[in-house]
N, C-alpha and C. Protein backbone atom coordinates (compact mmCIF):
# COMPACT_ATOMS: atom_id res chain seq x y z
N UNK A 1 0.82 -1.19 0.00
CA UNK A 1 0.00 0.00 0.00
C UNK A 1 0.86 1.26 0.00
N UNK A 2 2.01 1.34 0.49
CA UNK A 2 2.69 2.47 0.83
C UNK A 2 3.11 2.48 -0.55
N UNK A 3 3.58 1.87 -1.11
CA UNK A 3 4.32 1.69 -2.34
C UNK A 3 3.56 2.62 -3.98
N UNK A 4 2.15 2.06 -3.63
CA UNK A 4 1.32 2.71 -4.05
C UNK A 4 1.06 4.72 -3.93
N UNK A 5 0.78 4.78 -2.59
CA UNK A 5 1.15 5.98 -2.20
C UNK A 5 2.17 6.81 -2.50
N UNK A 6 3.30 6.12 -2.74
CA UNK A 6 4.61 7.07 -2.94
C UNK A 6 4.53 7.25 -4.59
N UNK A 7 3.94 6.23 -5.36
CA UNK A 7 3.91 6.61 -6.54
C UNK A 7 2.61 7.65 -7.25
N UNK A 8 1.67 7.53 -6.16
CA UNK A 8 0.80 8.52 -6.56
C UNK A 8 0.89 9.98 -6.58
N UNK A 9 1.91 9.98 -5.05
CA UNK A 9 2.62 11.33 -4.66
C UNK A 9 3.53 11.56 -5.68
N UNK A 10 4.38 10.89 -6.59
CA UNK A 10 5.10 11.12 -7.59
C UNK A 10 4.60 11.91 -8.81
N UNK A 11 3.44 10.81 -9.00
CA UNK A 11 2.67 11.57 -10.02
C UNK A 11 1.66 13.19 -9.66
N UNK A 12 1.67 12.82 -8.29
CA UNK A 12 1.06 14.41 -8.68
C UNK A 12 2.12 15.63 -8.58
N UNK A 13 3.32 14.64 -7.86
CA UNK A 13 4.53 16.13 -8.41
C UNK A 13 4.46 16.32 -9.84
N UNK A 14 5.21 15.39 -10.61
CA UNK A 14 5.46 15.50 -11.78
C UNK A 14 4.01 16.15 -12.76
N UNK A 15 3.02 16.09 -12.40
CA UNK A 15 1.57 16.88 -12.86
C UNK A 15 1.76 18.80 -12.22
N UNK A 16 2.05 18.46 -11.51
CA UNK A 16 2.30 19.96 -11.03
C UNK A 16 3.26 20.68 -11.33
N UNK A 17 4.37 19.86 -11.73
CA UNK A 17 5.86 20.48 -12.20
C UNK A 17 5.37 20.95 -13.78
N UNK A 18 4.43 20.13 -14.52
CA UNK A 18 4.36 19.92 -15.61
C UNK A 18 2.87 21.40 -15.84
N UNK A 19 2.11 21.40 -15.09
CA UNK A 19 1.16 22.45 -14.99
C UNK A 19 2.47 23.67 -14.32
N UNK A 20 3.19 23.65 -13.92
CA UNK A 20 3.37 25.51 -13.33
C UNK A 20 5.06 25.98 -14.83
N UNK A 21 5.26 25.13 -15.12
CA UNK A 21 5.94 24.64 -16.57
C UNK A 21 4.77 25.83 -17.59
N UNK A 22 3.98 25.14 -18.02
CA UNK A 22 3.06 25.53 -18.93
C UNK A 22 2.27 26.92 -18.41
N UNK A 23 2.24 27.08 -17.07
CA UNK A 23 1.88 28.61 -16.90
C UNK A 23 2.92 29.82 -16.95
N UNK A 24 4.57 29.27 -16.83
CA UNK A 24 5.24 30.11 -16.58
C UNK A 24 5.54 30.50 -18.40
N UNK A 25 5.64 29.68 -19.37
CA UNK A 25 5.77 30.03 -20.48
C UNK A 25 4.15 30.93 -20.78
N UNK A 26 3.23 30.66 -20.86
CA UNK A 26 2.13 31.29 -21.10
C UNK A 26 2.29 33.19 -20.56
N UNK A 27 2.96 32.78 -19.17
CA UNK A 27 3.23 34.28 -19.03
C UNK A 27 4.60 34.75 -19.67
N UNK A 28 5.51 34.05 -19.95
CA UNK A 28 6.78 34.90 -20.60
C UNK A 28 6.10 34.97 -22.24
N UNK A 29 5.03 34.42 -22.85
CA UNK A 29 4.82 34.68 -24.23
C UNK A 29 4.30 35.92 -24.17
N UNK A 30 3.21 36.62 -22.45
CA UNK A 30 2.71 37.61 -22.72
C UNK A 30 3.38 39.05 -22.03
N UNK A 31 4.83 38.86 -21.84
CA UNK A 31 5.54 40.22 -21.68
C UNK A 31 5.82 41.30 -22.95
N UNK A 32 6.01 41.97 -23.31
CA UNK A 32 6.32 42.75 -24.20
C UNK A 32 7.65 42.54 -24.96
N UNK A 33 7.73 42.33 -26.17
CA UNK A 33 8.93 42.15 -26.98
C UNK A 33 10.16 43.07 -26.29
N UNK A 34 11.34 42.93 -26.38
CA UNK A 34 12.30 44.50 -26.75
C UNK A 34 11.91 45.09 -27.82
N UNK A 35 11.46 45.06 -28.98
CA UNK A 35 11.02 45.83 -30.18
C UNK A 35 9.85 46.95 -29.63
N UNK A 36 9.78 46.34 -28.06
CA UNK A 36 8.13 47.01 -28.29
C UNK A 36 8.87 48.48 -26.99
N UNK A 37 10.15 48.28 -26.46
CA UNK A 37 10.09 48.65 -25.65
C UNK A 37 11.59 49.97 -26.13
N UNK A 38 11.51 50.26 -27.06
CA UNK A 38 12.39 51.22 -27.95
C UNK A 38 12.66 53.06 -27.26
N UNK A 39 13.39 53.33 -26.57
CA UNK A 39 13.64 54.43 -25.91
C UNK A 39 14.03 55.41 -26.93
N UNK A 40 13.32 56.90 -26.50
CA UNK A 40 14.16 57.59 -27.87
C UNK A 40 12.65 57.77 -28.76
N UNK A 41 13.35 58.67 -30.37
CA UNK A 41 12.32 58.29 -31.35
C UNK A 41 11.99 57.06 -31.64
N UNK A 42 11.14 56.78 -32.28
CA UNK A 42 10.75 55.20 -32.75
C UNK A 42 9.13 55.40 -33.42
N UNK A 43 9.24 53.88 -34.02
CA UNK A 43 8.10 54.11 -34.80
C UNK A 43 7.90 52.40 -34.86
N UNK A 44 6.57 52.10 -34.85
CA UNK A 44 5.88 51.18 -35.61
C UNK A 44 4.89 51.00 -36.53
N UNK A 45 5.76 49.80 -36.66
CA UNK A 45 4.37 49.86 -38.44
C UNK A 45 3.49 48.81 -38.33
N UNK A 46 2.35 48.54 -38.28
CA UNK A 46 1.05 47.90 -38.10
C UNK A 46 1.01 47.05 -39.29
N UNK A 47 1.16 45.52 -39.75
CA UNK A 47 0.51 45.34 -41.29
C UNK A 47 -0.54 44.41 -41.02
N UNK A 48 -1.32 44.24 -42.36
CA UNK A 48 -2.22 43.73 -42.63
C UNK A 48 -2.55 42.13 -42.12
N UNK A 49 -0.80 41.56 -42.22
CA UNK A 49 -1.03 39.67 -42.02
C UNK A 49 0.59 39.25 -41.66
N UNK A 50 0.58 38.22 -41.50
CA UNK A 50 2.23 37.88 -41.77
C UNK A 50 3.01 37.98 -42.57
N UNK A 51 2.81 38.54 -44.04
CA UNK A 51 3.22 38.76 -44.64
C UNK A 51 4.55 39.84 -44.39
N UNK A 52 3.51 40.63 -43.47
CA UNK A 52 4.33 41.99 -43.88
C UNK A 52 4.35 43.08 -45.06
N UNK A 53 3.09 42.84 -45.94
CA UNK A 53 3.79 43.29 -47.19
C UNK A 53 2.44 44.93 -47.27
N UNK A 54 1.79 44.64 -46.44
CA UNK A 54 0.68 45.69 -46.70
C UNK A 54 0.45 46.80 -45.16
N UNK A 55 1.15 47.72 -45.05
CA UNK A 55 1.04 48.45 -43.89
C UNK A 55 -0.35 49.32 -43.79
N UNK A 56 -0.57 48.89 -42.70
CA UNK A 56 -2.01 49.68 -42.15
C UNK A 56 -2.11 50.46 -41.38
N UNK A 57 -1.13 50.91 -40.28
CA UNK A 57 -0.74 52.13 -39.43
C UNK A 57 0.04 51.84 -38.94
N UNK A 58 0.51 53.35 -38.31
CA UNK A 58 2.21 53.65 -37.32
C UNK A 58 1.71 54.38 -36.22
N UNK A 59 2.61 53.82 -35.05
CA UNK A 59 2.83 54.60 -34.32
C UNK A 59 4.01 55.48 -33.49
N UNK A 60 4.15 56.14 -32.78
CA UNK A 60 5.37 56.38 -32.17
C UNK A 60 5.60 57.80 -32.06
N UNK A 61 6.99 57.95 -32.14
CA UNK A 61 7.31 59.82 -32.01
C UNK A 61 8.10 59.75 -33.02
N UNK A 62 8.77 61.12 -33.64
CA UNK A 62 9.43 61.46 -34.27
C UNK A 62 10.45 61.96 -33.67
N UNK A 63 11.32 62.73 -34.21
CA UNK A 63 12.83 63.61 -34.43
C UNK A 63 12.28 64.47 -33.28
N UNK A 64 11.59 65.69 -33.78
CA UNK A 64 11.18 66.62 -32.74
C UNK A 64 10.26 66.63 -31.85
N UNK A 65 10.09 65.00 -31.07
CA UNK A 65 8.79 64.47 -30.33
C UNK A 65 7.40 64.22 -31.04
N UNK A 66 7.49 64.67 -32.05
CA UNK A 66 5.99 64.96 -32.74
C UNK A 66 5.33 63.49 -32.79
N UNK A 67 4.18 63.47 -32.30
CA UNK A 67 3.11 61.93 -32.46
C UNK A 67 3.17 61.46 -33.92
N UNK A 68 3.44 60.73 -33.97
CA UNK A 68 2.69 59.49 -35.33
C UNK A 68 2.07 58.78 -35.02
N UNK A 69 0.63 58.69 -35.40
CA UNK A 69 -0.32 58.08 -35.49
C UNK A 69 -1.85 58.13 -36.43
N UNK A 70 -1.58 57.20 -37.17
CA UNK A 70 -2.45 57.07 -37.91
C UNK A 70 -2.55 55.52 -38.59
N UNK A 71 -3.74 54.84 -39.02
CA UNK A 71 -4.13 53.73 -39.42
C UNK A 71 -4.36 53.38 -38.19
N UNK A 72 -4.58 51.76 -38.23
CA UNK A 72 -5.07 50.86 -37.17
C UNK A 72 -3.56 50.31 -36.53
N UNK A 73 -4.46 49.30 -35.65
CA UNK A 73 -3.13 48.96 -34.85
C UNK A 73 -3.37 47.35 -35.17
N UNK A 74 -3.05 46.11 -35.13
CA UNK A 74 -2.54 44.50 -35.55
C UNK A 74 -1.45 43.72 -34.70
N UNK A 75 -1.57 42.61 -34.98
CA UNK A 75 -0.51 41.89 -34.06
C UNK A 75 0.78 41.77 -35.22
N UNK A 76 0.50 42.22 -36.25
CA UNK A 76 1.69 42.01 -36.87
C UNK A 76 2.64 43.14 -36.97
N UNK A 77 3.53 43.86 -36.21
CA UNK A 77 4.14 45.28 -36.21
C UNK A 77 6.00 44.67 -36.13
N UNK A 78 6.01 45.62 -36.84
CA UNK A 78 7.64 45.74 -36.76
C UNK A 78 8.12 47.43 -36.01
N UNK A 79 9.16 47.26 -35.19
CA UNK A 79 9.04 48.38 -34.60
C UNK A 79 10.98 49.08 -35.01
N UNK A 80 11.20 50.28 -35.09
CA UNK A 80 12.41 50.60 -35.12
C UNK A 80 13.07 51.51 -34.60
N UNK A 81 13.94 52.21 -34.07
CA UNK A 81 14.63 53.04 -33.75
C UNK A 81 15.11 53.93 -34.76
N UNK A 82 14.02 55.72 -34.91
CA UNK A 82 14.22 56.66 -35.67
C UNK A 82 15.78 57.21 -35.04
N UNK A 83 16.82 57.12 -36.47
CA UNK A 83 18.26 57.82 -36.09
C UNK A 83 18.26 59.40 -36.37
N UNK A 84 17.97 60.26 -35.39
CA UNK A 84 17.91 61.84 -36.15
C UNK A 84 19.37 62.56 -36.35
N UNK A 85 19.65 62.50 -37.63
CA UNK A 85 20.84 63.90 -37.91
C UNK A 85 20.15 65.05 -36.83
N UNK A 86 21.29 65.92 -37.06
CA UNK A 86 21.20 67.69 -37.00
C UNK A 86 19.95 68.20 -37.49
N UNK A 87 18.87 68.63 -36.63
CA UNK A 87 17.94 69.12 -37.75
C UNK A 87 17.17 70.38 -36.67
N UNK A 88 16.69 71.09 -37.65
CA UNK A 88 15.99 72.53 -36.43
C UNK A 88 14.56 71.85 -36.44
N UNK A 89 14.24 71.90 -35.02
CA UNK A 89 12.84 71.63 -34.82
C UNK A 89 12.02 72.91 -34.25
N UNK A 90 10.74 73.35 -34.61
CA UNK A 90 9.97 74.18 -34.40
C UNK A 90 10.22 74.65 -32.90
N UNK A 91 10.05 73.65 -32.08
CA UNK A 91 10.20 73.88 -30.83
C UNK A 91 11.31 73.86 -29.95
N UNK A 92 12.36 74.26 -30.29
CA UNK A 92 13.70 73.72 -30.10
C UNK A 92 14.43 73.05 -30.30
N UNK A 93 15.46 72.16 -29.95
CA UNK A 93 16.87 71.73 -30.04
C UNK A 93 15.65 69.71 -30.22
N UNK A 94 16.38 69.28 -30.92
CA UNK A 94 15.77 67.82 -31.20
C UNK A 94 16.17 67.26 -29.71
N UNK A 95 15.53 66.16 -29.12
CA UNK A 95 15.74 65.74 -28.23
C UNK A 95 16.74 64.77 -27.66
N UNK A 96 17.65 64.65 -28.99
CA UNK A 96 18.53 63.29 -29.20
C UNK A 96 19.68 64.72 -28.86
């Protein structure tokens, strides 16, 4: 009987190792990329499918802080880091 017992207790480790396994990936799939987390100007582009080939909106800042935003938003985005030269901005000195 004991013998029994110790293998049942086995199995419900190995069920539990195997359930907190499958929750801890479920939550690292739902942290935020580094792509998503871009300091600085930056911009993303929204597309249509996996493709990639049909953009549907951006978001982000520009050179002189200025908002971009327009189109929709999708799970398919590529995101990048805007590099600003020297440039005069309306409101002062660029922020880079």
């Amino acid at each position: 009987m004991r013998e029994k017992t110790t293998l049942f207790t086995a199995r419900k480790i190995v069920l539990m190792t195997l359930l907190l396994a499958v929750v801890a990936l479920a939550l690292t799939a739902s942290v935020p990329r580094a792509e998503a987390l871009i300091a600085g100007p930056s911009v993303c582009g929204y597309y249509s499918d996996a493709t990639f080939t049909t953009l549907v909106g951006a978001r982000g800042t520009g050179c002189c802080g200025e908002v971009i935003n327009w189109g929709i938003t999708t799970a398919f985005k590529k995101c990048d880091r805007i590099y600003c030269t020297e440039q005069l901005c309306p409101n002062g000195p660029s922020p880079i």
